[in-house]
Protein backbone atom coordinates (compact mmCIF):
# COMPACT_ATOMS: atom_id res chain seq x y z
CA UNK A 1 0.00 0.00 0.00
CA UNK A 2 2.78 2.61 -0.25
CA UNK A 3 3.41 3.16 3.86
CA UNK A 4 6.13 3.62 5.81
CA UNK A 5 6.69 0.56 8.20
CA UNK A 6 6.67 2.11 11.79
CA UNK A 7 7.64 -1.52 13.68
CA UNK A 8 4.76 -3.21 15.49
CA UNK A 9 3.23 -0.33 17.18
CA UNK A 10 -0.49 -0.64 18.34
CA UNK A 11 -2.03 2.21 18.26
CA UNK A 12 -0.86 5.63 17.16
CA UNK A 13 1.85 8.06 19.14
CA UNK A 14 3.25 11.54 18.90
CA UNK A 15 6.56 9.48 18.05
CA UNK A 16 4.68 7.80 15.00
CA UNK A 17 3.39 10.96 14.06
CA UNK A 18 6.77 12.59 13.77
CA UNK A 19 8.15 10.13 11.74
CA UNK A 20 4.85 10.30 9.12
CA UNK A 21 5.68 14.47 9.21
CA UNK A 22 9.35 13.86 8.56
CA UNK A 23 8.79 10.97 5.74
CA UNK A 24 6.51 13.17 4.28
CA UNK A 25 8.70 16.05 4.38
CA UNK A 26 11.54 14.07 2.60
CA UNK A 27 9.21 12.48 0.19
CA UNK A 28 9.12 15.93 -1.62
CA UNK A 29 11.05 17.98 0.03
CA UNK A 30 10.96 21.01 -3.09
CA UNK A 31 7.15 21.08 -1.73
CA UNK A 32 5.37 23.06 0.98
CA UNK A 33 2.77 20.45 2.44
CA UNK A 34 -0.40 21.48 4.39
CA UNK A 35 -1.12 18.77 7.16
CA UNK A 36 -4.56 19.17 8.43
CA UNK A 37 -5.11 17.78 12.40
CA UNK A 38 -7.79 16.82 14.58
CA UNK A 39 -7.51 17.14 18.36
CA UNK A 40 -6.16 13.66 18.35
CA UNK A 41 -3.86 13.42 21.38
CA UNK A 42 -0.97 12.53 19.27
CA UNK A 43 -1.16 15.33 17.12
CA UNK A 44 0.09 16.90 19.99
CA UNK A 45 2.61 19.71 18.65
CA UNK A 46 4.55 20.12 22.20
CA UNK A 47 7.95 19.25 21.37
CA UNK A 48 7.84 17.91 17.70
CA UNK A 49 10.49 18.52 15.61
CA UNK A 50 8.51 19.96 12.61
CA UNK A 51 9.97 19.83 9.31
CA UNK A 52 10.61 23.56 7.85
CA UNK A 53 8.44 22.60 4.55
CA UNK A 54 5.51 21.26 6.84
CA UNK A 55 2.35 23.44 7.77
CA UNK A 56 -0.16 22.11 10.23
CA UNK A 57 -3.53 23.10 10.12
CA UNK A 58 -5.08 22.27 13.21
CA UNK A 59 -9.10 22.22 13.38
CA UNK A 60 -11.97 23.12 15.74
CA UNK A 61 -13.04 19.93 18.13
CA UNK A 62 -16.27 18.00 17.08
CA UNK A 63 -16.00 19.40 13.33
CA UNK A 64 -15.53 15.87 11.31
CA UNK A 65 -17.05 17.57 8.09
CA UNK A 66 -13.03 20.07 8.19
CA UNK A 67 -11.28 16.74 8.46
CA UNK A 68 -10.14 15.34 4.91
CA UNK A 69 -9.31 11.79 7.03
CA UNK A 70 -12.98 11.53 7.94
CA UNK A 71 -14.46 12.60 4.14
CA UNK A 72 -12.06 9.83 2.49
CA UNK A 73 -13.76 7.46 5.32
CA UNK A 74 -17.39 8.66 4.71
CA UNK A 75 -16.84 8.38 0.94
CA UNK A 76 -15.63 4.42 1.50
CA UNK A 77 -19.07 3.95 3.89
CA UNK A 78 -20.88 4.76 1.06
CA UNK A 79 -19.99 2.66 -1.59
CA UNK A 80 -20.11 -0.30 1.11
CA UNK A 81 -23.37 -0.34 2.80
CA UNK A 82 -25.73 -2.74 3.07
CA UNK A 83 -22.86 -5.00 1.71
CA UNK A 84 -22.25 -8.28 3.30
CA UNK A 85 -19.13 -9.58 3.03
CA UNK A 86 -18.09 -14.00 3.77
CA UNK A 87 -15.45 -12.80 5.98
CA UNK A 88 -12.22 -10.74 7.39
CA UNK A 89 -10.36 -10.92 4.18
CA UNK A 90 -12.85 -10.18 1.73
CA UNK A 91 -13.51 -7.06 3.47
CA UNK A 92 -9.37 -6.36 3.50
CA UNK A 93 -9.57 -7.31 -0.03
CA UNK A 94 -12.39 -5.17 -0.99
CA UNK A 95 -11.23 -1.95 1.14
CA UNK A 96 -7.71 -2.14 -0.26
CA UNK A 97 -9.49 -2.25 -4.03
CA UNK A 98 -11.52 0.37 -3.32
CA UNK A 99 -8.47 2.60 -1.95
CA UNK A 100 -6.07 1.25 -5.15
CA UNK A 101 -8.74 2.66 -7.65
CA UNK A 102 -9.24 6.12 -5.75
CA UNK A 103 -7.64 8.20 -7.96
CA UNK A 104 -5.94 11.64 -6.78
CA UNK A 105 -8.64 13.20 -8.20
CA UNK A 106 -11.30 11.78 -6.41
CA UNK A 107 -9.54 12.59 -3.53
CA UNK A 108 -9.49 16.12 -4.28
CA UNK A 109 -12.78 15.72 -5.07
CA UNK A 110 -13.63 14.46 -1.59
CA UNK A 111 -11.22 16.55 0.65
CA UNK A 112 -10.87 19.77 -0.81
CA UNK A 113 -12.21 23.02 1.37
CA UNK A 114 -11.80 26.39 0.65
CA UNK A 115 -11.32 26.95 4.55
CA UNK A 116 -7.80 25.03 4.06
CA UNK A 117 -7.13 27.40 0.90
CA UNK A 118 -7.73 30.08 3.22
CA UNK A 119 -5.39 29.28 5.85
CA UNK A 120 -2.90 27.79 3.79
CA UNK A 121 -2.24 31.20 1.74
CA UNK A 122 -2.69 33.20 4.69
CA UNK A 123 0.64 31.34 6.10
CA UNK A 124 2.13 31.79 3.17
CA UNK A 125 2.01 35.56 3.22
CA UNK A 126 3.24 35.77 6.90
């Protein structure tokens, strides 16, 4: 799937989330990337080392309709209701499918927000 292997880990940590911020960072580092956060407690930003071409966008609590995570997730619910599946690894089979064939323009589609825009060019200009 294209992810960085982070060791066993079971759950997700501030640690883990540095390491996505800084793989991300050297992935294309000529870019300025936009990282939009939830109140997740590991998106705590108290002592991360931040990569200089990294901007996080942190928004309100209790607003899943700003998060792109959550959009991508309601736009997979839909095309799998009131599907039954035989067992565990269909449903693997058919989620990893369904992510293959989303192109990056469905995920534009799905994620974009002018409030992001907003905030991203406002940093920008600082």
């Amino acid at each position: 799937m294209g992810t960085a292997s982070f060791g066993r880990s079971k759950g997700v940590s501030t640690k883990i989330f540095e390491a996505y911020l800084d793989g991300l960072s050297k992935h294309r580092p000529q870019e300025y990337e936009p990282v939009v956060i939830d109140n997740a407690g590991f998106h705590s930003t108290k002592n991360i080392k931040l990569p200089e071409n990294i901007f996080l966008i942190n928004i309100p609590p209790y607003t899943p309709e700003l998060n792109p995570c959550e959009q991508v997730w309601k736009h997979i619910k839909q095309r799998v209701k009131n599907t039954v599946f035989k067992d565990m690894e269909t449903i693997r089979e058919w989620l990893f499918q369904t992510v293959t064939d989303m192109t990056e323009g469905t995920i534009m589609s799905i994620t974009s927000n002018h409030h992001y825009i907003t905030e991203f060019n406002a940093k920008l200009n600082t």
